[in-house]
C-alpha atoms as a PDB file:
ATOM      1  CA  UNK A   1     -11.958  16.972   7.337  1.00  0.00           C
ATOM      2  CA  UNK A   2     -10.143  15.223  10.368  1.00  0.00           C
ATOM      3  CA  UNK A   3      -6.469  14.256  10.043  1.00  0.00           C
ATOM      4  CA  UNK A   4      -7.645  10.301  10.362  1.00  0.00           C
ATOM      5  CA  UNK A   5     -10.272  10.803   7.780  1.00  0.00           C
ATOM      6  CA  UNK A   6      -7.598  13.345   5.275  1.00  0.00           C
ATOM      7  CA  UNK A   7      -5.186  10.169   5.738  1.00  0.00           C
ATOM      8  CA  UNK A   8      -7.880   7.149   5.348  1.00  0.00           C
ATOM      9  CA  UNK A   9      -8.869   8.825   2.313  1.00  0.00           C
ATOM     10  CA  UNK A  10      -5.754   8.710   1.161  1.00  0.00           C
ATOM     11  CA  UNK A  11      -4.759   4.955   2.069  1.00  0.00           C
ATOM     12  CA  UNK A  12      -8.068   4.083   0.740  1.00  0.00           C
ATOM     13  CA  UNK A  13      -6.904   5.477  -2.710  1.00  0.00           C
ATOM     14  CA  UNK A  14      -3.546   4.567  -2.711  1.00  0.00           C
ATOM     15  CA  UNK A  15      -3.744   0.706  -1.436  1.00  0.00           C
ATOM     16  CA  UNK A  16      -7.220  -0.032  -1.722  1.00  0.00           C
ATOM     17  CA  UNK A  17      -7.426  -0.700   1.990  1.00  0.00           C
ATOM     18  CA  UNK A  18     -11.115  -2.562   3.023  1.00  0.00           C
ATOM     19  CA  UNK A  19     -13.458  -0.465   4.947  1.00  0.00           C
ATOM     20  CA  UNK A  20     -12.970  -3.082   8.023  1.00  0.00           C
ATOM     21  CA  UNK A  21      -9.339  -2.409   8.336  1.00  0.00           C
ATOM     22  CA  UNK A  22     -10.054   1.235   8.170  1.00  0.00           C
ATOM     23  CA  UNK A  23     -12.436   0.571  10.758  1.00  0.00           C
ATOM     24  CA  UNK A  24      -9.737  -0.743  12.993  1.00  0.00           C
ATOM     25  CA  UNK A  25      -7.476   1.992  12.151  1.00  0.00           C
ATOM     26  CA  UNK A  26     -10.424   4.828  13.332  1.00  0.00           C
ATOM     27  CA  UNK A  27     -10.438   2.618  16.602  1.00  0.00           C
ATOM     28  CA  UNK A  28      -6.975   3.036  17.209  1.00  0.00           C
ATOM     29  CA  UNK A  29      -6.877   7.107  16.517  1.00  0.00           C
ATOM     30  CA  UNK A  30     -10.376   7.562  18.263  1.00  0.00           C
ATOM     31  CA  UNK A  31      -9.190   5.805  21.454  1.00  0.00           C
ATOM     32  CA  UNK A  32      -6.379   8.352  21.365  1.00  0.00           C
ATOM     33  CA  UNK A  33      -8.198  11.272  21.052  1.00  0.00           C
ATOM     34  CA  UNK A  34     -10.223  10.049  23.965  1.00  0.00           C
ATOM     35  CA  UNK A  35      -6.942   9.925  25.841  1.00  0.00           C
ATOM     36  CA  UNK A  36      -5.950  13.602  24.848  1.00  0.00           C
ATOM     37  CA  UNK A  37      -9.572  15.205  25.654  1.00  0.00           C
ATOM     38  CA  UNK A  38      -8.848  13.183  29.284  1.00  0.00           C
ATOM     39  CA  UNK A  39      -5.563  15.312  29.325  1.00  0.00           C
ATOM     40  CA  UNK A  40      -7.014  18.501  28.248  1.00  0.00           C
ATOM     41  CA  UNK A  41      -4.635  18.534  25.162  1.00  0.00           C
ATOM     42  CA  UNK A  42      -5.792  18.858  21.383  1.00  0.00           C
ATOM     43  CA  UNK A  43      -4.552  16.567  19.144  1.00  0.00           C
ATOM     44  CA  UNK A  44      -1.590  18.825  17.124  1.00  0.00           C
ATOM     45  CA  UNK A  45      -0.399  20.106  20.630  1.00  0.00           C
ATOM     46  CA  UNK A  46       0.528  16.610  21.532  1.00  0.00           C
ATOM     47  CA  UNK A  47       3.951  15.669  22.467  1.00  0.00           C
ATOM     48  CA  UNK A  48       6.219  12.442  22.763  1.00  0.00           C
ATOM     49  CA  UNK A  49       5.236  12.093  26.406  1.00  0.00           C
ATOM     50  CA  UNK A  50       1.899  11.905  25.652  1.00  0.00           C
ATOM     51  CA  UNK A  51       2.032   9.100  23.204  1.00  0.00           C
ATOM     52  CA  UNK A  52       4.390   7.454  25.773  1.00  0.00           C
ATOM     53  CA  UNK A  53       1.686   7.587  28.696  1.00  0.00           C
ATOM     54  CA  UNK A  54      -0.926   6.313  26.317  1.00  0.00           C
ATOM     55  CA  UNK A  55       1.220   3.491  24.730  1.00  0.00           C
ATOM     56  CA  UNK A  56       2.303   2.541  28.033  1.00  0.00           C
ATOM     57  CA  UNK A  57      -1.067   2.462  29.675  1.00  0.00           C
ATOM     58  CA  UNK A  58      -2.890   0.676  27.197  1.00  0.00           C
ATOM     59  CA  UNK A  59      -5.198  -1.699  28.786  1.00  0.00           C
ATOM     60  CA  UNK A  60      -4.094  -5.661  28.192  1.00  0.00           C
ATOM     61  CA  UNK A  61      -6.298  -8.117  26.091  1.00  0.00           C
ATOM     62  CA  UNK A  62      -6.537 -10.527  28.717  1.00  0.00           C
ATOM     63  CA  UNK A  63      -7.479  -9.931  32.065  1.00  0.00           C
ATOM     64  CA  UNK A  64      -4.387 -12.339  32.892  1.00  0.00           C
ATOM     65  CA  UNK A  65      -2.221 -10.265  31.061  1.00  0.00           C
ATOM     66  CA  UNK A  66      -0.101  -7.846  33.654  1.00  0.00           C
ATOM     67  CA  UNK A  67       1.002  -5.552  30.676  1.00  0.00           C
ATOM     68  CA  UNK A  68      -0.358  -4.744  27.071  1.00  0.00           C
ATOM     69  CA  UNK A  69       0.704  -6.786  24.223  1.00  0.00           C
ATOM     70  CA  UNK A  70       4.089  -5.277  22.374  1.00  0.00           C
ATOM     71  CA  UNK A  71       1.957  -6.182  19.714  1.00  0.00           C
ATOM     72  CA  UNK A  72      -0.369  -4.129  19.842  1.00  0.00           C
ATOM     73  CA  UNK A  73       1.221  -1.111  21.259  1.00  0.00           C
ATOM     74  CA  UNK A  74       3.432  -0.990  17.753  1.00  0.00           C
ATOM     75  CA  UNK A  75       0.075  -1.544  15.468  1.00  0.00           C
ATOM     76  CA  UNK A  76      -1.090   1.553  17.782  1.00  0.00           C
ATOM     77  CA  UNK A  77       1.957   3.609  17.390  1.00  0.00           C
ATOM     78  CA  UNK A  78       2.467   2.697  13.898  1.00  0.00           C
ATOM     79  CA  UNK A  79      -1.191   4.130  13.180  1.00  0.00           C
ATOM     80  CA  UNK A  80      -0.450   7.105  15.072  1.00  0.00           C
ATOM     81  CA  UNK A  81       2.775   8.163  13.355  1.00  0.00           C
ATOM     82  CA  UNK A  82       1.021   7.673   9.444  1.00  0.00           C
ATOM     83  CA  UNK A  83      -1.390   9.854  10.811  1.00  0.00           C
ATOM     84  CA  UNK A  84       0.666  12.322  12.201  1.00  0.00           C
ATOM     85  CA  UNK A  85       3.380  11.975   8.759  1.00  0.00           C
ATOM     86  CA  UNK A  86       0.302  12.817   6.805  1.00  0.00           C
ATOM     87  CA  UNK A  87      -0.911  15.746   8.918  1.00  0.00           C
ATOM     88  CA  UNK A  88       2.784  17.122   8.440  1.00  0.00           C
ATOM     89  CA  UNK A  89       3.065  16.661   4.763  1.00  0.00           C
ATOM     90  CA  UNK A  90      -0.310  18.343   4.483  1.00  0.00           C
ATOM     91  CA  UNK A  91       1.206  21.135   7.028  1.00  0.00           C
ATOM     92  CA  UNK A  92      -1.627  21.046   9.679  1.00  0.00           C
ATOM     93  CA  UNK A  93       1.182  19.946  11.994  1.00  0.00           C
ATOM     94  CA  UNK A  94       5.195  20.990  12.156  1.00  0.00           C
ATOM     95  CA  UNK A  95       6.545  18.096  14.363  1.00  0.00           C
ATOM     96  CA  UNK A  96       5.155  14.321  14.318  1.00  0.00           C
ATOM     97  CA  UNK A  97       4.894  13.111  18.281  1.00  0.00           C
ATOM     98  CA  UNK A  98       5.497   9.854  17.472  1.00  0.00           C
ATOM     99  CA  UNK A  99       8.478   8.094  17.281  1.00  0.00           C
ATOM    100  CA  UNK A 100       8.954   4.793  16.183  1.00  0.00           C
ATOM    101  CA  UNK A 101      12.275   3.363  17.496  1.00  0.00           C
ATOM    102  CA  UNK A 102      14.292   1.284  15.216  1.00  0.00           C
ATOM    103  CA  UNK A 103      15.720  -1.715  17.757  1.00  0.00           C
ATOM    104  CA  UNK A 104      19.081  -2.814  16.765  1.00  0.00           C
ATOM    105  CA  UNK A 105      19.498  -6.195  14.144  1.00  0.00           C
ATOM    106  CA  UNK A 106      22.119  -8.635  15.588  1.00  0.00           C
ATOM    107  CA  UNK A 107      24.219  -9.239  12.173  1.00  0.00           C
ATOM    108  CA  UNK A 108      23.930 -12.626  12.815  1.00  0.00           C
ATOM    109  CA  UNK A 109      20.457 -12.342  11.665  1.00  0.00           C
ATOM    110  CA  UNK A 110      21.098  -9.587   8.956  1.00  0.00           C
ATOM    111  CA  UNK A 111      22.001 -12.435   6.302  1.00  0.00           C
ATOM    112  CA  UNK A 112      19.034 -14.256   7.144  1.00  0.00           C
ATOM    113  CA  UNK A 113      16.119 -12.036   7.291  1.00  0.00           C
ATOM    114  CA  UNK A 114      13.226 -12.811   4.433  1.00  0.00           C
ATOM    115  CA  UNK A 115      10.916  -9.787   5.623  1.00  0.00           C
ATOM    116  CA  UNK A 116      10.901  -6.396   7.561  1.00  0.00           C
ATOM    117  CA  UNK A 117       8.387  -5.158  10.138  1.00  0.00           C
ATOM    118  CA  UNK A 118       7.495  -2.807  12.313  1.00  0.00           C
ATOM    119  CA  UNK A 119      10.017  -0.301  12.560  1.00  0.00           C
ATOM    120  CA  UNK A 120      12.603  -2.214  10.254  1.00  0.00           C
ATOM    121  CA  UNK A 121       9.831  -1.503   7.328  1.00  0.00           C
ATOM    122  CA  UNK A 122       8.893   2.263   8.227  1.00  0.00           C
ATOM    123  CA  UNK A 123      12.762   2.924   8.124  1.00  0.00           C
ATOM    124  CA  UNK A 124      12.511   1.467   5.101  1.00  0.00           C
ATOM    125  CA  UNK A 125       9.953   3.499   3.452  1.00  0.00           C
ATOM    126  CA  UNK A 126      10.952   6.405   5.284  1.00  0.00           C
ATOM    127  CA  UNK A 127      14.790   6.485   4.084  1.00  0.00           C
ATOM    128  CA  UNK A 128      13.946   5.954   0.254  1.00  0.00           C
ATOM    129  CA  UNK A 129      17.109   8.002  -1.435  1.00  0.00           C
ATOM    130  CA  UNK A 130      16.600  11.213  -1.995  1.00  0.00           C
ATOM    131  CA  UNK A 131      17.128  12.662  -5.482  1.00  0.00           C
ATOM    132  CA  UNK A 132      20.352  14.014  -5.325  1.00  0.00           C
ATOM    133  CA  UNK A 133      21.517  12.555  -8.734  1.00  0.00           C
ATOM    134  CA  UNK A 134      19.809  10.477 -11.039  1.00  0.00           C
ATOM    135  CA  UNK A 135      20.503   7.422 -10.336  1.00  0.00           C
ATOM    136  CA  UNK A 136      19.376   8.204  -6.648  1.00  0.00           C
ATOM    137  CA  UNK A 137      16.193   9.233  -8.453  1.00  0.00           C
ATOM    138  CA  UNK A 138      15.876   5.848 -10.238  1.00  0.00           C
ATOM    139  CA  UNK A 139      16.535   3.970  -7.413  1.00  0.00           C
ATOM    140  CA  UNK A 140      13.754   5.835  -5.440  1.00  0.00           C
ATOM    141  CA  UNK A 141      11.510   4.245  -8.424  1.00  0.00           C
ATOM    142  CA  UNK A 142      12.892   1.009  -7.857  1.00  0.00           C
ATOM    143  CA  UNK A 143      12.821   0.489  -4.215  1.00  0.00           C
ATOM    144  CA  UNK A 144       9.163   1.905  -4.232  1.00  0.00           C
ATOM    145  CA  UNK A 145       7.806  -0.874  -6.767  1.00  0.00           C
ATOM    146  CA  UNK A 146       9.653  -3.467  -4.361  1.00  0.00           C
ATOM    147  CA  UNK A 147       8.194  -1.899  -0.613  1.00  0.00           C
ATOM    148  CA  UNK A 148       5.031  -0.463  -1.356  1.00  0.00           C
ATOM    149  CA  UNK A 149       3.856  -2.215  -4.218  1.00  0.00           C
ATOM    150  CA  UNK A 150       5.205  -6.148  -3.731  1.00  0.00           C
ATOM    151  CA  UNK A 151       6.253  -6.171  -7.445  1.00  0.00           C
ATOM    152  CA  UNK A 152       8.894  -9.066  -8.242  1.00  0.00           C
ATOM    153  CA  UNK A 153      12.752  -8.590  -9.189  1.00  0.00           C
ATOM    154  CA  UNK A 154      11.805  -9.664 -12.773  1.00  0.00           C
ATOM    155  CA  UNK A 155       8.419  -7.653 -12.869  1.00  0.00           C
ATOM    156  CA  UNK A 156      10.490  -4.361 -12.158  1.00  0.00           C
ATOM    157  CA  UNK A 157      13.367  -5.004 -14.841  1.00  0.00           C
ATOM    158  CA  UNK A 158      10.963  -6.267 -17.686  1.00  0.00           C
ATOM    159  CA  UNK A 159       9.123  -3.061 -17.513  1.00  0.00           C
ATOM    160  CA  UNK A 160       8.876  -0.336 -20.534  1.00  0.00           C
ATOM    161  CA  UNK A 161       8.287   2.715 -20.589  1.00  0.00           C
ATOM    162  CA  UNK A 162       4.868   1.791 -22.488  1.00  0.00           C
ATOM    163  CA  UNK A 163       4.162  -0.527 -19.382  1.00  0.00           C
ATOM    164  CA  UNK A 164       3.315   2.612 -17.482  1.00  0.00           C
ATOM    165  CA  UNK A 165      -0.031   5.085 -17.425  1.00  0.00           C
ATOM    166  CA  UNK A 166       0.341   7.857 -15.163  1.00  0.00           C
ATOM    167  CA  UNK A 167      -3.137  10.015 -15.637  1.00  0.00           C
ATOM    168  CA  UNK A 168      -3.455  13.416 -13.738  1.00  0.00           C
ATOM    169  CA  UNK A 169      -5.412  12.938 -10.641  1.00  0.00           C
ATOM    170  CA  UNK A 170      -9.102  13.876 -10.051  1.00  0.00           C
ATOM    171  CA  UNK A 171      -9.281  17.695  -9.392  1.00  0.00           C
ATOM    172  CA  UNK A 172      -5.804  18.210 -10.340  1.00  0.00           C
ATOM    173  CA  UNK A 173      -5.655  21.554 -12.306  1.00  0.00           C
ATOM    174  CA  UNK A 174      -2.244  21.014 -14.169  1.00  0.00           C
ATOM    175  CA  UNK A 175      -0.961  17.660 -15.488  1.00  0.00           C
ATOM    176  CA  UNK A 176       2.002  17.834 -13.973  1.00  0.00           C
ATOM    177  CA  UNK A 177       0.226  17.749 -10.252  1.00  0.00           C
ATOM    178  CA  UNK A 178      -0.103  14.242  -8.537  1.00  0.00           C
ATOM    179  CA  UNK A 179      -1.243  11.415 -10.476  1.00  0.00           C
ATOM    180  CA  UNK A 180      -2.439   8.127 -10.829  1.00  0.00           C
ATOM    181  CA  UNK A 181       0.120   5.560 -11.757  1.00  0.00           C
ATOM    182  CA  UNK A 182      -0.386   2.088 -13.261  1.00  0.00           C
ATOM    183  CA  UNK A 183       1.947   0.070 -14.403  1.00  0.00           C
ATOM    184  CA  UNK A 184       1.049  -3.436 -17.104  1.00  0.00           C
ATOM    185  CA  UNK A 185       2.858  -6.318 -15.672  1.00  0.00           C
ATOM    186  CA  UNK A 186       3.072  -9.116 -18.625  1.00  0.00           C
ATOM    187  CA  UNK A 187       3.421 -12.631 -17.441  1.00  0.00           C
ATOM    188  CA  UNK A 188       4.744 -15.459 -19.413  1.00  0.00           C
ATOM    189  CA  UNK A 189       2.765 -19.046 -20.918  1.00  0.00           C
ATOM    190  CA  UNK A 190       4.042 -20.458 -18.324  1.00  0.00           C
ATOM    191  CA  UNK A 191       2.922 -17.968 -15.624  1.00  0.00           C
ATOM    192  CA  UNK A 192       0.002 -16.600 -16.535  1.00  0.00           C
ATOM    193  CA  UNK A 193      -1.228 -15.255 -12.769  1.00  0.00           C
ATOM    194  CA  UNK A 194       1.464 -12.954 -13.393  1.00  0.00           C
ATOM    195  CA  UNK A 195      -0.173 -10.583 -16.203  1.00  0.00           C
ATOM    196  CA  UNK A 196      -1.945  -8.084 -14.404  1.00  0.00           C
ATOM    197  CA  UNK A 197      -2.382  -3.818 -14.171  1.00  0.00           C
ATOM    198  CA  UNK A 198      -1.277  -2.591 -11.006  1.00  0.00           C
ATOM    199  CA  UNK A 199      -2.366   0.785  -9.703  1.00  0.00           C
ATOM    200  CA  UNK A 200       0.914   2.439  -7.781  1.00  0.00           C
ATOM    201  CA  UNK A 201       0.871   3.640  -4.128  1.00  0.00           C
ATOM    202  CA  UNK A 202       1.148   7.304  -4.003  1.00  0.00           C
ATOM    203  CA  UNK A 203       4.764   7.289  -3.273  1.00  0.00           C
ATOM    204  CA  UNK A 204       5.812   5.311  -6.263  1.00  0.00           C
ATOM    205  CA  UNK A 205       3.583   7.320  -8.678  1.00  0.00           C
ATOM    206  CA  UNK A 206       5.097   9.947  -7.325  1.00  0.00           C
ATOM    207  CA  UNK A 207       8.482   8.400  -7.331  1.00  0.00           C
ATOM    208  CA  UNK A 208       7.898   6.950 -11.246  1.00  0.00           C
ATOM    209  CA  UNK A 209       6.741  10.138 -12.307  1.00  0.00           C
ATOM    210  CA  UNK A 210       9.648  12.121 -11.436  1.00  0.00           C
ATOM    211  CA  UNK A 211      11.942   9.268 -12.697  1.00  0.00           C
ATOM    212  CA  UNK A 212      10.609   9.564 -16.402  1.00  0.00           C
ATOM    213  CA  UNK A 213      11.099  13.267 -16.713  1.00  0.00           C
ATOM    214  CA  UNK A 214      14.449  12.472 -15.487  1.00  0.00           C
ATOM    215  CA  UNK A 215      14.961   9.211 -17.706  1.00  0.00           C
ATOM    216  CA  UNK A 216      14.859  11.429 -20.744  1.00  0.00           C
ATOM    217  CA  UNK A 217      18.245  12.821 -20.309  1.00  0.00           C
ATOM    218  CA  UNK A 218      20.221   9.712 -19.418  1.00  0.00           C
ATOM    219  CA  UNK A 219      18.716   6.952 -21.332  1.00  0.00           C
ATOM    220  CA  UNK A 220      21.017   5.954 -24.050  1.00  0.00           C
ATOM    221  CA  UNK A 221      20.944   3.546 -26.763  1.00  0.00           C
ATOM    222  CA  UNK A 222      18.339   1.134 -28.538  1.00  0.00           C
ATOM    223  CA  UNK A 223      15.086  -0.497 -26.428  1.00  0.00           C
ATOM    224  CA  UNK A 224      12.584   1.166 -24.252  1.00  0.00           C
ATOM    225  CA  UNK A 225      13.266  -0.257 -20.551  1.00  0.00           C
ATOM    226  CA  UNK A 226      12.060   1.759 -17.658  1.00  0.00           C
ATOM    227  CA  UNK A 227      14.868   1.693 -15.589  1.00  0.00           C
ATOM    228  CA  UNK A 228      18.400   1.818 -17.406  1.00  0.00           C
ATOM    229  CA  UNK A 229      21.498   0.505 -15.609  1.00  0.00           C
ATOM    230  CA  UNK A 230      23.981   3.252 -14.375  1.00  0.00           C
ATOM    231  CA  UNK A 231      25.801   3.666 -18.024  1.00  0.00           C
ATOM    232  CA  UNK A 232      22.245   4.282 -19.091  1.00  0.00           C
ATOM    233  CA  UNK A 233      22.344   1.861 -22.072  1.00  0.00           C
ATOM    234  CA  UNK A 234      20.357  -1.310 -20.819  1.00  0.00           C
ATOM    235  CA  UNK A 235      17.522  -2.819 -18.340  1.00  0.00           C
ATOM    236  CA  UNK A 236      19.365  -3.419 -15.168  1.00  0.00           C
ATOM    237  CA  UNK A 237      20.542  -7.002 -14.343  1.00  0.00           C
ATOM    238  CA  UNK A 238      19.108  -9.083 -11.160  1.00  0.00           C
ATOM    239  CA  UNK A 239      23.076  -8.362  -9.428  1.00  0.00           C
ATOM    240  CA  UNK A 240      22.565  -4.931 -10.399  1.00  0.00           C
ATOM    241  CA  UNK A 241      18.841  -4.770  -8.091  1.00  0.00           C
ATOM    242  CA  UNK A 242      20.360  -7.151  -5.440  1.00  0.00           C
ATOM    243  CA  UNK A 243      22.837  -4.230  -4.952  1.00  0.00           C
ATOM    244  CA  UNK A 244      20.213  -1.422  -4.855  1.00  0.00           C
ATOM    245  CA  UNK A 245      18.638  -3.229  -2.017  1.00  0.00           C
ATOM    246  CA  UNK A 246      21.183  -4.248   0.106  1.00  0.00           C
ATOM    247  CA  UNK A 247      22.940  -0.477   0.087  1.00  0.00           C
ATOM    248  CA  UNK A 248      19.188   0.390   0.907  1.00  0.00           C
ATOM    249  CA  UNK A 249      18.514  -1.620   3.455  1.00  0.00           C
ATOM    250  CA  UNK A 250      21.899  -1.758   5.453  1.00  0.00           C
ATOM    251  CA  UNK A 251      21.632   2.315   5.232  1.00  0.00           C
ATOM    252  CA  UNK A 252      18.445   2.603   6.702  1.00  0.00           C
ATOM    253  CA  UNK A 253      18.948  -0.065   9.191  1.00  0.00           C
ATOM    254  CA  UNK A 254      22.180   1.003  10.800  1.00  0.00           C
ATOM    255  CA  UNK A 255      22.956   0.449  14.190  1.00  0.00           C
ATOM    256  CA  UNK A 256      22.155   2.816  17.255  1.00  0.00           C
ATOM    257  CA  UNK A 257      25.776   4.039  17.266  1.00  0.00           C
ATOM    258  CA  UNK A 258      26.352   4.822  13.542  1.00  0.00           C
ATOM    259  CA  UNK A 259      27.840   1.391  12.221  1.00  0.00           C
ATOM    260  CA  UNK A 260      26.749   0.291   9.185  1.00  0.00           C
ATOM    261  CA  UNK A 261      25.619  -3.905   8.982  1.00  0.00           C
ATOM    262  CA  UNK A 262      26.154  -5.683   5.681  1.00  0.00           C
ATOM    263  CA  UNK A 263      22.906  -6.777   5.037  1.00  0.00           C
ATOM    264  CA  UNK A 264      24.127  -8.810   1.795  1.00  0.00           C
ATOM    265  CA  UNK A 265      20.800 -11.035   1.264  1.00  0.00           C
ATOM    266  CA  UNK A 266      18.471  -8.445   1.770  1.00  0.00           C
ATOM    267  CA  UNK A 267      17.466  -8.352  -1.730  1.00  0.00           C
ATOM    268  CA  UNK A 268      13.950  -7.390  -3.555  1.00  0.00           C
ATOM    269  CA  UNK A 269      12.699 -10.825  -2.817  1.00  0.00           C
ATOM    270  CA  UNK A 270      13.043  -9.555   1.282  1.00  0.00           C
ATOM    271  CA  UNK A 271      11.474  -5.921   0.457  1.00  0.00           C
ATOM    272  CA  UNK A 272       8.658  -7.725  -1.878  1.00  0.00           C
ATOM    273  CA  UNK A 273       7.807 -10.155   1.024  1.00  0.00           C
ATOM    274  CA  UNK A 274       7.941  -7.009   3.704  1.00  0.00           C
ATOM    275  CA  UNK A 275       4.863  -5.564   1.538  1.00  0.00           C
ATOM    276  CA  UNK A 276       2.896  -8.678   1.224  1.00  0.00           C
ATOM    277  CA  UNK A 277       3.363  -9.137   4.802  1.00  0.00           C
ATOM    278  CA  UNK A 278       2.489  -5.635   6.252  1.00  0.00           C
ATOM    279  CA  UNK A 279      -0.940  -6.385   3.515  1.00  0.00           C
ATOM    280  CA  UNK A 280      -1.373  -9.386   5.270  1.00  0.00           C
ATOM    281  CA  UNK A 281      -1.041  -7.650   8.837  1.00  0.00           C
ATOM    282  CA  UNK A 282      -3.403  -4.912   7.884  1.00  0.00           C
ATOM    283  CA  UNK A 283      -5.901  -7.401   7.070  1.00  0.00           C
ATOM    284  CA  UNK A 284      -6.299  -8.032   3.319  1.00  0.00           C
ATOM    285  CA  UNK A 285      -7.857 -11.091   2.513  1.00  0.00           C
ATOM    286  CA  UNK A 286      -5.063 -13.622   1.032  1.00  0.00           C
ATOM    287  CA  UNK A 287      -6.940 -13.646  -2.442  1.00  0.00           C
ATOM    288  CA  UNK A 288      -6.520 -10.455  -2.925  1.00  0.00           C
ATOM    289  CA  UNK A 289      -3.181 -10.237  -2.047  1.00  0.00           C
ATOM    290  CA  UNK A 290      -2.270 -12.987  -3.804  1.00  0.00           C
ATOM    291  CA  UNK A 291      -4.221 -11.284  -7.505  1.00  0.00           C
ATOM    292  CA  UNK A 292      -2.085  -7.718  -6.618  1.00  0.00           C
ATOM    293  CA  UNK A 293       0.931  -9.905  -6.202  1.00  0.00           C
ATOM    294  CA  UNK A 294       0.376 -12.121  -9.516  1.00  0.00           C
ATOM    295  CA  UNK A 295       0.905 -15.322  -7.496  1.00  0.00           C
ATOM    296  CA  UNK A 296      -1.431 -18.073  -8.833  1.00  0.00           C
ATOM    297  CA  UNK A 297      -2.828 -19.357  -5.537  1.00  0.00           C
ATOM    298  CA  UNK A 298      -2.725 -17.903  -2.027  1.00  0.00           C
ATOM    299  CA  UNK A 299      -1.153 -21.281  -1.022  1.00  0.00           C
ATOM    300  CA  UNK A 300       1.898 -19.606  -2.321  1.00  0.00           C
ATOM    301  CA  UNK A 301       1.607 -16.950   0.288  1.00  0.00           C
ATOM    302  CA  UNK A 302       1.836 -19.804   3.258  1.00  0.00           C
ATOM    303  CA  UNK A 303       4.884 -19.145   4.960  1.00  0.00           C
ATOM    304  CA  UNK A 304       4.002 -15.418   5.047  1.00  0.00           C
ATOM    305  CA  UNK A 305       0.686 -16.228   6.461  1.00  0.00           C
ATOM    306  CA  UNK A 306       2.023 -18.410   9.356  1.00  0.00           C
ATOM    307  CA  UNK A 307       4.561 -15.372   9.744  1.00  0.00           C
ATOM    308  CA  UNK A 308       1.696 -13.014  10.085  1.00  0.00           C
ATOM    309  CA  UNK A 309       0.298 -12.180  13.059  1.00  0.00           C
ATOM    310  CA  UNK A 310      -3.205 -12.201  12.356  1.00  0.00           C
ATOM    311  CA  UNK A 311      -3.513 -15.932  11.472  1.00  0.00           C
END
């Protein structure tokens, strides 16, 4: 199996992505491989200067155009590199050629920022905490649900333990191998859209998994919640997630020479809306996005939609 087709496989099972966005997606990785053959190089001997000379010689939209749309050279790249990250966490590469630059954040727009893109939300994703205690492990969990999976501030600290069904994968030979996560989101009377069963991205199965074996050893005192505050004896409060995303985001997002930006209303409201957005942008039809999200209408997904570059 190619690399695009090892990695399509796997966004098709992990975000349900529609056949035409895959489509688009082969486009972008064929048209690259035509590049390399062009260059006599194979496609896992590739280096940064190659994905330079094809980014930069893209050929414009419009004929008026003198230069290729920004636009479009970061969908390109950004396909590119999830390829490539894929290839190199199934080891049929040891270095990823592309590099997605993370352009500095004037913090006079840090505090008003409702969604990431681009390069903002691959830092993102890519700088989740690594588990170096537990309650880098549970915030792993956390920040997942909010980036990968749009689920709301409330959704994530209403959950159980009982909310979530983690069933060993297809083909998996031991339980404890990758799984399939789903969590039960249950809305209220009053917002019934809300009352759903979500099926987890890869990374936050992955990330949820490892959090419950953990959870076992920290979780103190009566009721069931999935994610404990840090004494370990209740559900976390909405100050309590504010913080998790704010130390997340300004850590990721730090400046080209080291300093650290406050970003003190990036909150799981901005992460949430950075998934719905990059669904949006990959083509997902509002309706569905709207159902995954548990919004009642896709009307409520209008100032996203005028924010999205696709519409």
């Amino acid at each position: 199996m190619s690399p695009f087709d090892l990695w399509a496989t796997r966004e098709d099972r992990a975000r349900q992505v529609n056949a035409k966005t895959i489509a688009g997606y082969r486009s972008v990785w064929t048209s690259w491989l035509n590049f390399l053959s062009d260059q006599g190089v194979k496609w896992e001997d590739a280096t940064e200067g190659n994905v330079q000379a094809f980014i930069g010689g893209m050929t414009p939209r419009a004929l008026s155009d003198d230069h290729p749309s920004t636009v479009s050279q970061r969908r390109y790249a950004r396909v590119m590199a999830d390829v490539y990250t894929h290839a190199k966490v199934c080891g049929l590469i040891r270095a990823n050629p592309v590099r997605l630059d993370h352009p500095p954040v004037p913090e006079s727009e840090a505090s008003t920022s409702t969604f990431f893109r681009d390069e903002q939300y691959h830092a993102l994703v890519q700088c989740l905490p690594d588990a170096l205690d537990w309650h880098a492990v549970r915030n792993r969990a956390i920040l997942a649900c909010f980036l990968l999976d749009a689920l709301s501030a409330s959704e994530v600290a209403s959950l159980t333990v009982a909310d979530v069904n983690l069933d060993p994968e297809d083909g998996a030979k031991h339980p404890a191998e990758i799984r399939i996560g789903y969590v039960q989101i249950r809305g209220s009377q009053r917002r019934p859209a809300q009352s759903r069963t979500v099926r987890l991205a890869w990374k936050t199965t992955a990330a949820v998994s490892r959090w419950l074996h953990t959870r076992e050893h920290v979780a103190k005192g009566t009721g069931n919640p999935l994610f404990v505050s840090t004494r370990g004896e209740a559900s976390l409060t909405p100050k309590a997630l504010m913080e998790i995303c704010a130390e997340h985001v300004s850590r990721s997002l730090s400046s080209p020479s080291g300093t650290t930006i406050r970003w003190t209303h990036a909150g799981p409201t901005s992460l949430r809306n950075s998934c719905l957005l990059r669904w949006l942008e990959d083509g997902w039809p509002p309706d569905d996005v709207a159902t995954r999200a548990g919004l009642s209408s896709p009307h409520r997904l209008s100032r996203l939609m005028r924010s999205s570059r696709r519409t």
